[in-house]
C-alpha atoms as a PDB file:
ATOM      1  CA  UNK A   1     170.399  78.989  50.364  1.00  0.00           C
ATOM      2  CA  UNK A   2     167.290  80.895  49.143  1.00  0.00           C
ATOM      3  CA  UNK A   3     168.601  84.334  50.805  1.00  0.00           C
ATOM      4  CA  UNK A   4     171.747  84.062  49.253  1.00  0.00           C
ATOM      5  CA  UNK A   5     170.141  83.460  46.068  1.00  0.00           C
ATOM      6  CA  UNK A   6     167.743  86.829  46.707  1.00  0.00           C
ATOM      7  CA  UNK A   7     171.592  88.469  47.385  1.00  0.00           C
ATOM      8  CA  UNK A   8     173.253  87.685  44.345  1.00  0.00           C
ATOM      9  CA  UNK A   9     169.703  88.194  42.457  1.00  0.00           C
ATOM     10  CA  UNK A  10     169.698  91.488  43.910  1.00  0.00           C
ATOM     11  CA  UNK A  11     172.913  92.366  43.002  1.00  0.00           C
ATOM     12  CA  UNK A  12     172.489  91.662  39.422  1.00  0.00           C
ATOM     13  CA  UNK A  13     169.272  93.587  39.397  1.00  0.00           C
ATOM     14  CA  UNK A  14     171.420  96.535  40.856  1.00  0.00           C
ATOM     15  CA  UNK A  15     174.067  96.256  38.336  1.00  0.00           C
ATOM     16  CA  UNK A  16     172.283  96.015  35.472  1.00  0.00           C
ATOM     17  CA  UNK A  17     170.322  99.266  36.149  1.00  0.00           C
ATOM     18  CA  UNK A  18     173.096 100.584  36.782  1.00  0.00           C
ATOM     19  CA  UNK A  19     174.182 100.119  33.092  1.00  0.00           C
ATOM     20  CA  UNK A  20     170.639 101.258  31.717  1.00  0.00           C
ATOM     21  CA  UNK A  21     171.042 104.090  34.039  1.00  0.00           C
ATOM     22  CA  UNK A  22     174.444 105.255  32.504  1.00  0.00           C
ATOM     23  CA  UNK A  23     172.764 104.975  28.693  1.00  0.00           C
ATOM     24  CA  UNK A  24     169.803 106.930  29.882  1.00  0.00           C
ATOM     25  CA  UNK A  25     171.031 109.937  31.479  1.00  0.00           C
ATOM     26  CA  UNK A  26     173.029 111.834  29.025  1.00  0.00           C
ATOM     27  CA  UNK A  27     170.188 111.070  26.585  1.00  0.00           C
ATOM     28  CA  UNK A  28     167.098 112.123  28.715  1.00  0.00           C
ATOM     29  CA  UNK A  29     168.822 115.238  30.471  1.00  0.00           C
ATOM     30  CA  UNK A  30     168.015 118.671  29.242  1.00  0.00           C
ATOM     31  CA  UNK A  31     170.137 119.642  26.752  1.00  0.00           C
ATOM     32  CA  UNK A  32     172.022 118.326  23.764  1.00  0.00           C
ATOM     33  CA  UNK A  33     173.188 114.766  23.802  1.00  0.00           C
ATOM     34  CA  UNK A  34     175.857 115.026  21.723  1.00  0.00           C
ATOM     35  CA  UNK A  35     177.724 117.534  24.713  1.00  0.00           C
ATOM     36  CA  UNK A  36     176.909 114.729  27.384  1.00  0.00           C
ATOM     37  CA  UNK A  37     178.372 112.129  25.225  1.00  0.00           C
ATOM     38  CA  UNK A  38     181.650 113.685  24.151  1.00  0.00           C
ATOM     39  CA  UNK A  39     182.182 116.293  26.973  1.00  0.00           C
ATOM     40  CA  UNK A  40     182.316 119.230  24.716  1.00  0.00           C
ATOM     41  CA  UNK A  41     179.917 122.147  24.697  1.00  0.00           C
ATOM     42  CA  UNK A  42     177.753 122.147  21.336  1.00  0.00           C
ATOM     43  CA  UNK A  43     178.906 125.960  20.751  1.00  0.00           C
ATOM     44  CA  UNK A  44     182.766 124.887  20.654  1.00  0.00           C
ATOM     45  CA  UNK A  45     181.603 122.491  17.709  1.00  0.00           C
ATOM     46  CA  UNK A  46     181.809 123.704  14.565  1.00  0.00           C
ATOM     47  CA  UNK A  47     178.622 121.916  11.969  1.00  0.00           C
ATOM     48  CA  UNK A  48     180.826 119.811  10.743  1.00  0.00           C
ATOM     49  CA  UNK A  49     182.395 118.346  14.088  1.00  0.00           C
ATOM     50  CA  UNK A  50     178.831 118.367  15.443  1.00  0.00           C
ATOM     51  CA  UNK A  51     177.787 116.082  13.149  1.00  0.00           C
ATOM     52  CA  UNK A  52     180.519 113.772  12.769  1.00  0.00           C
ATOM     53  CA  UNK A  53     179.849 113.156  16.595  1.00  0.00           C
ATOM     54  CA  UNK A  54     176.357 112.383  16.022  1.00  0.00           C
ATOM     55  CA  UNK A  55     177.078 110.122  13.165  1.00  0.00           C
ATOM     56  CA  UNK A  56     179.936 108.455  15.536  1.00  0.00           C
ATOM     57  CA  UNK A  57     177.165 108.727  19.121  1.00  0.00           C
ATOM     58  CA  UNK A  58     174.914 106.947  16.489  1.00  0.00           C
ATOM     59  CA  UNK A  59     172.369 109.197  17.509  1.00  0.00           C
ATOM     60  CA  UNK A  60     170.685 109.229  14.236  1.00  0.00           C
ATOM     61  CA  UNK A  61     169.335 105.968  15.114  1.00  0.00           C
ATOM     62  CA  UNK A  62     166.759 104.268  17.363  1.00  0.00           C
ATOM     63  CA  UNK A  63     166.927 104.346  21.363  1.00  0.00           C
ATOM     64  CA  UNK A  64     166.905 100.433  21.449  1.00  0.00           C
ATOM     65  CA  UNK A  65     170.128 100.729  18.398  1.00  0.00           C
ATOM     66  CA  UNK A  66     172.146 102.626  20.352  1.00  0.00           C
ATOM     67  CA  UNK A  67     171.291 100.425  23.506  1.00  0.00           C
ATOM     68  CA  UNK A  68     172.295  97.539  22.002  1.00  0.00           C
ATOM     69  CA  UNK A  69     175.750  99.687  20.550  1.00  0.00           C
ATOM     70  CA  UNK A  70     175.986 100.664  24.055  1.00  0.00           C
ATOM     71  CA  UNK A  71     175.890  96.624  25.350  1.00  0.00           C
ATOM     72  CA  UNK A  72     178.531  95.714  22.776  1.00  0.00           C
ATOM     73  CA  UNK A  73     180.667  98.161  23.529  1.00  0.00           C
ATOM     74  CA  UNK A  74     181.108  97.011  27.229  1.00  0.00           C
ATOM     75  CA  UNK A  75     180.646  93.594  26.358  1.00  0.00           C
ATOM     76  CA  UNK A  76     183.849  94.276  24.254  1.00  0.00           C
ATOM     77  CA  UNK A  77     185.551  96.025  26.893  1.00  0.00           C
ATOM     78  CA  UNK A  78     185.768  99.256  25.456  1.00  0.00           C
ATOM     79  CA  UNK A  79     183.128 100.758  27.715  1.00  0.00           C
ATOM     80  CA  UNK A  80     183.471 104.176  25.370  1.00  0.00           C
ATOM     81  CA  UNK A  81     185.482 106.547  24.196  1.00  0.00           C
ATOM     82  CA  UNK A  82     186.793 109.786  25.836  1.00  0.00           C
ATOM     83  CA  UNK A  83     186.770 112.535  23.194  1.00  0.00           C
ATOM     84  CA  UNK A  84     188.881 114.739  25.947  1.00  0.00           C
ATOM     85  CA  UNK A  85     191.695 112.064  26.146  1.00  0.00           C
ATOM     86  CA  UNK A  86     190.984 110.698  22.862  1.00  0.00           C
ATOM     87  CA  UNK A  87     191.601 107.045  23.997  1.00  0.00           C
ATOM     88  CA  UNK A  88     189.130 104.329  24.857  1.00  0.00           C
ATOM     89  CA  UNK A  89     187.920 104.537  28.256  1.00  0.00           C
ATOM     90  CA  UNK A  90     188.830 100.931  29.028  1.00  0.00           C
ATOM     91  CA  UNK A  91     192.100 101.801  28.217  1.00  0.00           C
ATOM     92  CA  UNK A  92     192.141 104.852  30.324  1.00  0.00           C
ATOM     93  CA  UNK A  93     190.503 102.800  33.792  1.00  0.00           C
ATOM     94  CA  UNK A  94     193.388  99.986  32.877  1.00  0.00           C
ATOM     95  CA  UNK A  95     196.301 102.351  33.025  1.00  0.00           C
ATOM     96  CA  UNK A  96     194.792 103.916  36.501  1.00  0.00           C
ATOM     97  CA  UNK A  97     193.152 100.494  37.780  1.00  0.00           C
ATOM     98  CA  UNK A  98     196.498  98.503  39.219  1.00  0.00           C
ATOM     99  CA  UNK A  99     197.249 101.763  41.694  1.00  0.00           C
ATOM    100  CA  UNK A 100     193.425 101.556  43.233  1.00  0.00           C
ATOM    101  CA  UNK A 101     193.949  97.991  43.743  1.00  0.00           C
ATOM    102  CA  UNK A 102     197.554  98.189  45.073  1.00  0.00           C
ATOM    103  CA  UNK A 103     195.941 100.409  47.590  1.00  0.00           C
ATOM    104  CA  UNK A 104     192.263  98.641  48.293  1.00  0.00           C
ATOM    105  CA  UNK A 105     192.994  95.268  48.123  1.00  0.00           C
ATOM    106  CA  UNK A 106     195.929  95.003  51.474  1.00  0.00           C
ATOM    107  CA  UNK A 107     193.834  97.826  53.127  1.00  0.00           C
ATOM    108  CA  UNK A 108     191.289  94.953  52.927  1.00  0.00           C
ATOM    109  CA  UNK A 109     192.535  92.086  53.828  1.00  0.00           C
ATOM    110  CA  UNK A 110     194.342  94.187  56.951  1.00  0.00           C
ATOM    111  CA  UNK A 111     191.091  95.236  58.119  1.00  0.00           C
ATOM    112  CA  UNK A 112     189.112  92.326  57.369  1.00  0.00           C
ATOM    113  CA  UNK A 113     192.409  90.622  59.542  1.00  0.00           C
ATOM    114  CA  UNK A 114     192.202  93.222  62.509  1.00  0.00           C
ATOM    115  CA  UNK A 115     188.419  92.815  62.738  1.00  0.00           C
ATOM    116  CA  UNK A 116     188.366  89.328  63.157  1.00  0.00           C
ATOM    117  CA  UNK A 117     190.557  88.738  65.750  1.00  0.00           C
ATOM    118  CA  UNK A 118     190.896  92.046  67.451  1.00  0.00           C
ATOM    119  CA  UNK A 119     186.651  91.793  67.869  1.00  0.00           C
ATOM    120  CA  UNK A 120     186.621  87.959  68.329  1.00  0.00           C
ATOM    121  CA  UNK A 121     189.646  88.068  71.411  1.00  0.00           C
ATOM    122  CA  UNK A 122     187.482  91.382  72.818  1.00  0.00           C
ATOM    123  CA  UNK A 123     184.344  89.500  72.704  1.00  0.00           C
ATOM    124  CA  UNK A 124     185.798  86.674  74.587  1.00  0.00           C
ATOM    125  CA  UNK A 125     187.164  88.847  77.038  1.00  0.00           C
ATOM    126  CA  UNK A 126     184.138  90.923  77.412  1.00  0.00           C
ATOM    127  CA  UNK A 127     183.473  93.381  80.360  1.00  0.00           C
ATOM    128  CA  UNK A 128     187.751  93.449  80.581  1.00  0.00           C
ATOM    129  CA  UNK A 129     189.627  96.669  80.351  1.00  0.00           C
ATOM    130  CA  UNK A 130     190.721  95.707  77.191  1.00  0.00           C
ATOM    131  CA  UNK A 131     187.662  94.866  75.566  1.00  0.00           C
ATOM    132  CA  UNK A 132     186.175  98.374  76.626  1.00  0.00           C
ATOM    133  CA  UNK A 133     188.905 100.501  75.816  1.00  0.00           C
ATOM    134  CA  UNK A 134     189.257  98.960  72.457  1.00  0.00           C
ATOM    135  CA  UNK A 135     185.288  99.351  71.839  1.00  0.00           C
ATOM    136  CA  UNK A 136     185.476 102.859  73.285  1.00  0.00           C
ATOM    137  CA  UNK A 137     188.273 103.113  70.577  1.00  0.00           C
ATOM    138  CA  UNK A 138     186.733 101.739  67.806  1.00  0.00           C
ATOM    139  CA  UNK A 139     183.536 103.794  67.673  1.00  0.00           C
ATOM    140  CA  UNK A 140     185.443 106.998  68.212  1.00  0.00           C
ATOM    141  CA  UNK A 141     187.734 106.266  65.249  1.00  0.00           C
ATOM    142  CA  UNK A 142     184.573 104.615  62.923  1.00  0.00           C
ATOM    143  CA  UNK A 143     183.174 108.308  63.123  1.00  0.00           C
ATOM    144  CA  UNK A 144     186.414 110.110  61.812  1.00  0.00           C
ATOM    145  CA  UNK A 145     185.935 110.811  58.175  1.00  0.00           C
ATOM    146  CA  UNK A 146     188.698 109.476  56.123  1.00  0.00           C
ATOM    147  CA  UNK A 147     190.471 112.465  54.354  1.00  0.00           C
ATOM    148  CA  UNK A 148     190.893 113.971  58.487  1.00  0.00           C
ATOM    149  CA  UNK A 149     192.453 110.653  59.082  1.00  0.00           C
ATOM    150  CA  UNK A 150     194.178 110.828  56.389  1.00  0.00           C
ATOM    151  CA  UNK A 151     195.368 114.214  57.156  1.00  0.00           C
ATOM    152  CA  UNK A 152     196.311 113.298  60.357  1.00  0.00           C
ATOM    153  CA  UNK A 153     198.178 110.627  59.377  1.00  0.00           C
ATOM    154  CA  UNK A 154     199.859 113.011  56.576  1.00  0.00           C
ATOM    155  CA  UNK A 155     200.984 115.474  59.684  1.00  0.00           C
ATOM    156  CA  UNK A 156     202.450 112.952  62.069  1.00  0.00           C
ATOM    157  CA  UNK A 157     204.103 110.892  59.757  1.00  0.00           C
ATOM    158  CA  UNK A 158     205.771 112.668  56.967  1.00  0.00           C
ATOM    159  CA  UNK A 159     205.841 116.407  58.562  1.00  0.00           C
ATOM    160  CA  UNK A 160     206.352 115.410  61.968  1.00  0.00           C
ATOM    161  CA  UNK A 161     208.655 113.150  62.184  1.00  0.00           C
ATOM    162  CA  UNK A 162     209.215 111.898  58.762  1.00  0.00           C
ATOM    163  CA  UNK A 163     208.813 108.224  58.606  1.00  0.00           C
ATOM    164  CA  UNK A 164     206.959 107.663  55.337  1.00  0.00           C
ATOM    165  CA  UNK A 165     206.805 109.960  51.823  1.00  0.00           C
ATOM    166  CA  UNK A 166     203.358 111.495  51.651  1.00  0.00           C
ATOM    167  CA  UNK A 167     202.855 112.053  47.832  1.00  0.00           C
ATOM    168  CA  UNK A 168     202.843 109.658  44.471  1.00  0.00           C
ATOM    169  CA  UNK A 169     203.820 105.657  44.293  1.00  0.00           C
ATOM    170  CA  UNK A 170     207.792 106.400  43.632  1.00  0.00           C
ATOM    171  CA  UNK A 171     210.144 108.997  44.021  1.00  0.00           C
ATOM    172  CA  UNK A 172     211.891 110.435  40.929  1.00  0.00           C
ATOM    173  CA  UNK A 173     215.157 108.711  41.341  1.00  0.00           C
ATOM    174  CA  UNK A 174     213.728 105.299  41.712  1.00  0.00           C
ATOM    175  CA  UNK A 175     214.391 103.260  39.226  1.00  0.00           C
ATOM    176  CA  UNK A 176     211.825 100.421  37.727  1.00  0.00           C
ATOM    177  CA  UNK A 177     212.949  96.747  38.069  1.00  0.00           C
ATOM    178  CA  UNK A 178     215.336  96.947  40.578  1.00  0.00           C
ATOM    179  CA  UNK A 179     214.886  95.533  44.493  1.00  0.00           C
ATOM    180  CA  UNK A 180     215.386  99.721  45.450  1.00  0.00           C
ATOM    181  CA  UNK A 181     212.429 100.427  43.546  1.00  0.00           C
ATOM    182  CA  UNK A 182     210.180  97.983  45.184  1.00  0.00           C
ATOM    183  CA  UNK A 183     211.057  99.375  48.346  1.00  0.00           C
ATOM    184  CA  UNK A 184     210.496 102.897  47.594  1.00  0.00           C
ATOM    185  CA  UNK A 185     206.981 101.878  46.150  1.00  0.00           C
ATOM    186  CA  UNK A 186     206.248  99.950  49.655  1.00  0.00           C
ATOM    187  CA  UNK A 187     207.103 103.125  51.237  1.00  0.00           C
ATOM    188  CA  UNK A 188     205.368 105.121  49.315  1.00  0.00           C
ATOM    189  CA  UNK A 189     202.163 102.968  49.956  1.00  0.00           C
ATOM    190  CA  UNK A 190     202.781 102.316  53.785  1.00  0.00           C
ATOM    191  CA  UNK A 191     200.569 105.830  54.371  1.00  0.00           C
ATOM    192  CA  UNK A 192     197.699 105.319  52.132  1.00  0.00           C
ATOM    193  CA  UNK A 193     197.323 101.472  53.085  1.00  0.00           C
ATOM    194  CA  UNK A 194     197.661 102.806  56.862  1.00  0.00           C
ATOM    195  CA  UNK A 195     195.249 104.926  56.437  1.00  0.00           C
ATOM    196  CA  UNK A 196     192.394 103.179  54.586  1.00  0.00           C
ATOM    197  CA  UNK A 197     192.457 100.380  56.817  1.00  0.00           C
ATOM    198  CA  UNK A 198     192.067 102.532  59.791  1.00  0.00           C
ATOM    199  CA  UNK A 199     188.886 103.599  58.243  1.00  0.00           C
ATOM    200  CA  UNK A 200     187.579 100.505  57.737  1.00  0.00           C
ATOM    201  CA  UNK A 201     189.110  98.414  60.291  1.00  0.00           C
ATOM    202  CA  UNK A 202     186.429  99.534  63.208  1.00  0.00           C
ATOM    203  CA  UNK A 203     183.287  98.312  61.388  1.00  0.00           C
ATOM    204  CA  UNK A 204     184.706  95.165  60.933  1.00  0.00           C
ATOM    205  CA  UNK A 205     185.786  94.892  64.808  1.00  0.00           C
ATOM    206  CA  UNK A 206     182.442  96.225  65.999  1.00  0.00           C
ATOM    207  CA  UNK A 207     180.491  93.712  64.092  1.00  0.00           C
ATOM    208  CA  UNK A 208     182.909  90.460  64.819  1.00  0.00           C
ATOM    209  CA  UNK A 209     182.492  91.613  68.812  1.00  0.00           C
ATOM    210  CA  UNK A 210     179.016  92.325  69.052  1.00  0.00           C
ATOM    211  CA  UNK A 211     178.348  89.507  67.378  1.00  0.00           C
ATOM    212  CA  UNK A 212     180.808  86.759  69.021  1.00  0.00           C
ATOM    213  CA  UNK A 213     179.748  87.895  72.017  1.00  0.00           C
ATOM    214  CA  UNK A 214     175.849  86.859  71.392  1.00  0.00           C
ATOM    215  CA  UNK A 215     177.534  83.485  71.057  1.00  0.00           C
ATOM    216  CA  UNK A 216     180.066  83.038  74.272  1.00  0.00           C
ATOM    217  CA  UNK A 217     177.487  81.962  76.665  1.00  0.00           C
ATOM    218  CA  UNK A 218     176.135  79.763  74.200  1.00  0.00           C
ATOM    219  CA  UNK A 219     175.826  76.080  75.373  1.00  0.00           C
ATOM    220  CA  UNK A 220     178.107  74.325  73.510  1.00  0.00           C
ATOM    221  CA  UNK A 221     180.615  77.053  73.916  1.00  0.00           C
ATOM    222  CA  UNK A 222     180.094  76.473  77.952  1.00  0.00           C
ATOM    223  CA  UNK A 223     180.397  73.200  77.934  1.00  0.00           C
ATOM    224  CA  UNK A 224     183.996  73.090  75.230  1.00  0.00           C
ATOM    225  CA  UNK A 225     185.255  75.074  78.488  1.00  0.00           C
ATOM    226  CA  UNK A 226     184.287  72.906  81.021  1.00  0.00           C
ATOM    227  CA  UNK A 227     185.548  69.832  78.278  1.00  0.00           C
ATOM    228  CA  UNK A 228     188.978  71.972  79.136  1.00  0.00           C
ATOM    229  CA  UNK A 229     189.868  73.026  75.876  1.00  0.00           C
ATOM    230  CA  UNK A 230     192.120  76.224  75.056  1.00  0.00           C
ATOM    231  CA  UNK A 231     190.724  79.144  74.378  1.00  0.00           C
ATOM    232  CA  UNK A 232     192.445  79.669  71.053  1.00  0.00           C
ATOM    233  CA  UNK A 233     190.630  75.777  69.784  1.00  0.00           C
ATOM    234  CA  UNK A 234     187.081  77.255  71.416  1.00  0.00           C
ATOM    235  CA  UNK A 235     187.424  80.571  69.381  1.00  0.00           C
ATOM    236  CA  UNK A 236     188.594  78.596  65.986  1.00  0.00           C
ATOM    237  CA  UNK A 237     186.041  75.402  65.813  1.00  0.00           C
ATOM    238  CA  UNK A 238     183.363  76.642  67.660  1.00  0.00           C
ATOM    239  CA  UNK A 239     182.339  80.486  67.786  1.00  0.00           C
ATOM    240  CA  UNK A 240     184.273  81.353  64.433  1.00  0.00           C
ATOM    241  CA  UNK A 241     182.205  79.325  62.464  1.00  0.00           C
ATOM    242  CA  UNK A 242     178.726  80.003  63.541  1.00  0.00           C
ATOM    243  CA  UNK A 243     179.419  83.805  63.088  1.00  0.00           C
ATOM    244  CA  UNK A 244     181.402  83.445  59.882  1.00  0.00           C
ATOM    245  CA  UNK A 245     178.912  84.061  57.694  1.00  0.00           C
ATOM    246  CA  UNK A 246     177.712  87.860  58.566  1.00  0.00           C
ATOM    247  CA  UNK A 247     181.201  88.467  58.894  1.00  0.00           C
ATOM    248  CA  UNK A 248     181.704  87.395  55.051  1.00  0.00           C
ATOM    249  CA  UNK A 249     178.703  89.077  54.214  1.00  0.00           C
ATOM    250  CA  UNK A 250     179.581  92.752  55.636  1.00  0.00           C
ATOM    251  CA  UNK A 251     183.470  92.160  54.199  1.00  0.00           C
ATOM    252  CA  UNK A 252     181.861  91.542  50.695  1.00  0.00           C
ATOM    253  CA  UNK A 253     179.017  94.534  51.087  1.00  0.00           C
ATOM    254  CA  UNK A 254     181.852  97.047  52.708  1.00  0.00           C
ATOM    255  CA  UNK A 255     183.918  96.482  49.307  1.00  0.00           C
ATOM    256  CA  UNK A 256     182.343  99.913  48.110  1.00  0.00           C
ATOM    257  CA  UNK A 257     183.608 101.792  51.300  1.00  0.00           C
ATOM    258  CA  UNK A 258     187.106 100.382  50.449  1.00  0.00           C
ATOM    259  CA  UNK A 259     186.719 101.596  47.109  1.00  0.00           C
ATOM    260  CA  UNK A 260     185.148 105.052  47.912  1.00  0.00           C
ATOM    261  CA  UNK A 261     187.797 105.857  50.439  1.00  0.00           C
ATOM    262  CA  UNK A 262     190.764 104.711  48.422  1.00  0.00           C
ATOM    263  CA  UNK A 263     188.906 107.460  45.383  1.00  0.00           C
ATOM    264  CA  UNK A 264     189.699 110.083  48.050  1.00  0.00           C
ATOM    265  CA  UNK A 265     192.917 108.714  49.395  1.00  0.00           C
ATOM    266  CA  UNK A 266     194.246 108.796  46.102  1.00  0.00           C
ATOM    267  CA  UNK A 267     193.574 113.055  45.626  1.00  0.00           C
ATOM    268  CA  UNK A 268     194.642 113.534  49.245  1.00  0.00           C
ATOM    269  CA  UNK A 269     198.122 111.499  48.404  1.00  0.00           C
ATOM    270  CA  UNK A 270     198.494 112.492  44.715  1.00  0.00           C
ATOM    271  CA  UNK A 271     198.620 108.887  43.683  1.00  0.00           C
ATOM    272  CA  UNK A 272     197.830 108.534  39.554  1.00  0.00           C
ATOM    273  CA  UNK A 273     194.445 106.119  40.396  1.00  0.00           C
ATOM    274  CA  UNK A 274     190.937 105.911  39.868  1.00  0.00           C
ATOM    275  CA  UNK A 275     190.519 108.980  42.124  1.00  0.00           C
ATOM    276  CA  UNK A 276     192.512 111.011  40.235  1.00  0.00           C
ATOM    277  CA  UNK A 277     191.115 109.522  37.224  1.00  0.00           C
ATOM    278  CA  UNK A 278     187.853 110.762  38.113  1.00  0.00           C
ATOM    279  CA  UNK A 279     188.757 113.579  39.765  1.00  0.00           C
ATOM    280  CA  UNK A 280     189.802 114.655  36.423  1.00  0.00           C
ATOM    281  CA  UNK A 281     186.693 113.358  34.686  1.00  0.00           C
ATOM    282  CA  UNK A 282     184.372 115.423  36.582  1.00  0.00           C
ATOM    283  CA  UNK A 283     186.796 118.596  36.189  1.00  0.00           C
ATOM    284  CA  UNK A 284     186.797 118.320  32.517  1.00  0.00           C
ATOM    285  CA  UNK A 285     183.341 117.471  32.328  1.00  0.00           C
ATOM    286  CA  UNK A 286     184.473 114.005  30.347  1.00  0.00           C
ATOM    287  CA  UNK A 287     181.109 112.247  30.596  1.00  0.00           C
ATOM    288  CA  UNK A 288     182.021 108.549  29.269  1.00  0.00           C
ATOM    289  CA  UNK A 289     184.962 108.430  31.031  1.00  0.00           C
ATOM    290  CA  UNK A 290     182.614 109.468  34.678  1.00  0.00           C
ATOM    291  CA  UNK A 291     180.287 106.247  33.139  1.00  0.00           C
ATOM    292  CA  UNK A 292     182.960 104.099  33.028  1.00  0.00           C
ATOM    293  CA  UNK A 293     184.443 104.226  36.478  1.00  0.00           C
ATOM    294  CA  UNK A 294     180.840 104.191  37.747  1.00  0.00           C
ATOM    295  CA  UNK A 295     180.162 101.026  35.732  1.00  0.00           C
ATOM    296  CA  UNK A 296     183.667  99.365  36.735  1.00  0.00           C
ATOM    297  CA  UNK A 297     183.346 100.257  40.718  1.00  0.00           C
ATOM    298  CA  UNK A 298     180.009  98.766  40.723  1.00  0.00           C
ATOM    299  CA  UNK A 299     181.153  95.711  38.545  1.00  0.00           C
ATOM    300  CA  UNK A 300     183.771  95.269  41.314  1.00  0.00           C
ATOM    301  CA  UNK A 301     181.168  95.356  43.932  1.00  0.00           C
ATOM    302  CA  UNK A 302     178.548  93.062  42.737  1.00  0.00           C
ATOM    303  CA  UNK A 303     181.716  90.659  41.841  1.00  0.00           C
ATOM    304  CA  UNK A 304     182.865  91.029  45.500  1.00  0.00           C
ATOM    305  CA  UNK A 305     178.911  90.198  46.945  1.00  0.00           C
ATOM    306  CA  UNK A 306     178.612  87.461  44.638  1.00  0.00           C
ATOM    307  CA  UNK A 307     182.088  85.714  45.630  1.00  0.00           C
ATOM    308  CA  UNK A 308     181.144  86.383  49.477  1.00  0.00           C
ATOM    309  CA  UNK A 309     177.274  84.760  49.183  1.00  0.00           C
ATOM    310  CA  UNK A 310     179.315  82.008  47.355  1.00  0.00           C
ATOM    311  CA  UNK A 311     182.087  81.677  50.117  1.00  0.00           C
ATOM    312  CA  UNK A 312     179.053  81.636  52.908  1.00  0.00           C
ATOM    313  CA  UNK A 313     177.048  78.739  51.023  1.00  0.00           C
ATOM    314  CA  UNK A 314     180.821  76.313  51.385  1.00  0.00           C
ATOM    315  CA  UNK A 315     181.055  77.649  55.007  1.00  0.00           C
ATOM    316  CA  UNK A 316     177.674  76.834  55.786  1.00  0.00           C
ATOM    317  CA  UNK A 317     176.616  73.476  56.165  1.00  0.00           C
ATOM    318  CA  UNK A 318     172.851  74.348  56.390  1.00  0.00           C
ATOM    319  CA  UNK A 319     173.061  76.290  52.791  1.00  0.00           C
ATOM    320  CA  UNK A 320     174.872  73.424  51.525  1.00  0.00           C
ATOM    321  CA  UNK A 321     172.097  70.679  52.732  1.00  0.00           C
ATOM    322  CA  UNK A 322     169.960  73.034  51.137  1.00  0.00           C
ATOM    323  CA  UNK A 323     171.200  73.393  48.004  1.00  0.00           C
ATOM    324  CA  UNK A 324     171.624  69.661  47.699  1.00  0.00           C
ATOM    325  CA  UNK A 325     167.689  68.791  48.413  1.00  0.00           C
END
């Protein structure tokens, strides 16, 4: 119980200097504040417009003022405003945000899937041809960075032999609402999915197998085969739960590689995301709109590490015990 406490505790710590980190920086770089703040350069202003965006920034009054502005406006949701888009910058991460996760969240649970049971049926089967091929396979392919992958992919199966579209979430003629468009948007997703859970499948595998197979020759797993029980029961009720928790654990940590590699999916597959969204952000030197994705991808990791430490103290009796004394 006490480690996943330090977890979560860490996590918090993590996040919130994360946030004091993005109200720090454009104020204590060299330079002019005002240009990191609205992403304009302070000789395009005219006097006028240079001070109506200091009088806006707030930056006529006190560092702990503007920190507290600066709380407010993500405990409000705003997180900002981007002068180069002139919209809010929640408003901005909301339109992009439902693409990212259409694209990270099935890459996910597919890899977190194909990790548990590929690694946990290799592990029981360890030494066979089938559990070294597929380890040989999986380290190869865990060292492949994920826009060659993705390029690969992008060769194969739309130039190739085209099987799948290779660019955006529709084509032009789709149209919204009907069963046709869902399709075409499936489609349309089938490559980046594919190809994000091909980069993170093999972590997942290599942990589940090295770490099943520490517990195969275990006692009690000896004696459930002599007891003459199926391998499929001996896998479920008694090696899958005394390895379930690192499992949960690296699933929950990895939730930032899922989210990285879907940021550079999304430019390699011209899909409107969070990639793109950024992409554009750094490009046009938008400064609150590059603080807000930071501060949402890292809210969506500490959420993720939270949830898992949570889902490991109900899977683990010990925790439970010692949570209840």
């Amino acid at each position: 119980m006490k480690q996943y406490r330090k977890s979560i505790l860490t996590a918090l710590v993590c996040f919130f200097a994360v946030i004091v980190l993005n109200f720090l920086l454009p104020r204590l770089l060299p330079g002019d504040p005002v240009a990191y703040l609205t992403g304009f350069a302070e000789e395009d202003m005219s006097p006028e417009v240079y001070e109506k965006y200091r009088a806006a920034l707030h930056l006529d009054e006190s560092g702990f003022s503007q920190f507290f502005r600066y709380l407010h406006s993500l405990a409000d949701g705003t997180l900002g405003y981007s002068y180069k888009k002139e919209q809010t910058v929640s408003v901005l991460i909301g339109e992009k945000l439902g693409c990212t996760l259409q694209i990270t969240l099935p890459a996910l649970l597919l890899s977190t899937l194909m990790g548990l049971f590929w690694g946990l049926d290799c592990a029981w089967r360890k030494g066979s041809a089938g559990d070294r091929l597929s380890t040989a396979l999986n380290i190869v392919v865990n060292a492949v960075p994920t826009f060659v992958m993705a390029l690969a992919f992008i060769y194969f199966f739309c130039f190739r032999n085209r099987i799948f579209p290779y660019t955006g979430l529709n084509s032009d003629a789709a149209v919204s609402g009907t069963a046709a468009y869902v399709l075409d948007r499936l489609q349309h997703l089938a490559l980046p999915v594919l190809t994000l859970t091909a980069a993170t499948a093999p972590s997942r595998f290599l942990l589940m197998r090295n770490t099943a197979e520490k517990v195969v020759n275990e006692k009690y797993v000896l004696y459930a085969r002599e007891r003459g029980l199926s391998a499929g029961k001996i896998k479920r009720c008694y090696i899958l739960p005394n390895i379930a928790q690192p499992f949960i654990s690296m699933v929950g940590m990895s939730m930032s590689t899922c989210v990285g590699g879907s940021l550079v999916i999304e430019n390699i597959f011209s899909i409107p995301g969070m990639g793109r969204l950024l992409t554009d952000a750094i490009y046009s030197l938008d400064y609150p709109l590059m603080q807000g994705i930071l501060f949402v991808t890292t809210l969506m990791m500490v959420i993720a590490i939270i949830l898992t430490d949570i889902l490991c103290i109900l899977t683990d009796p010990r925790a439970r015990r010692g949570r209840a004394a």
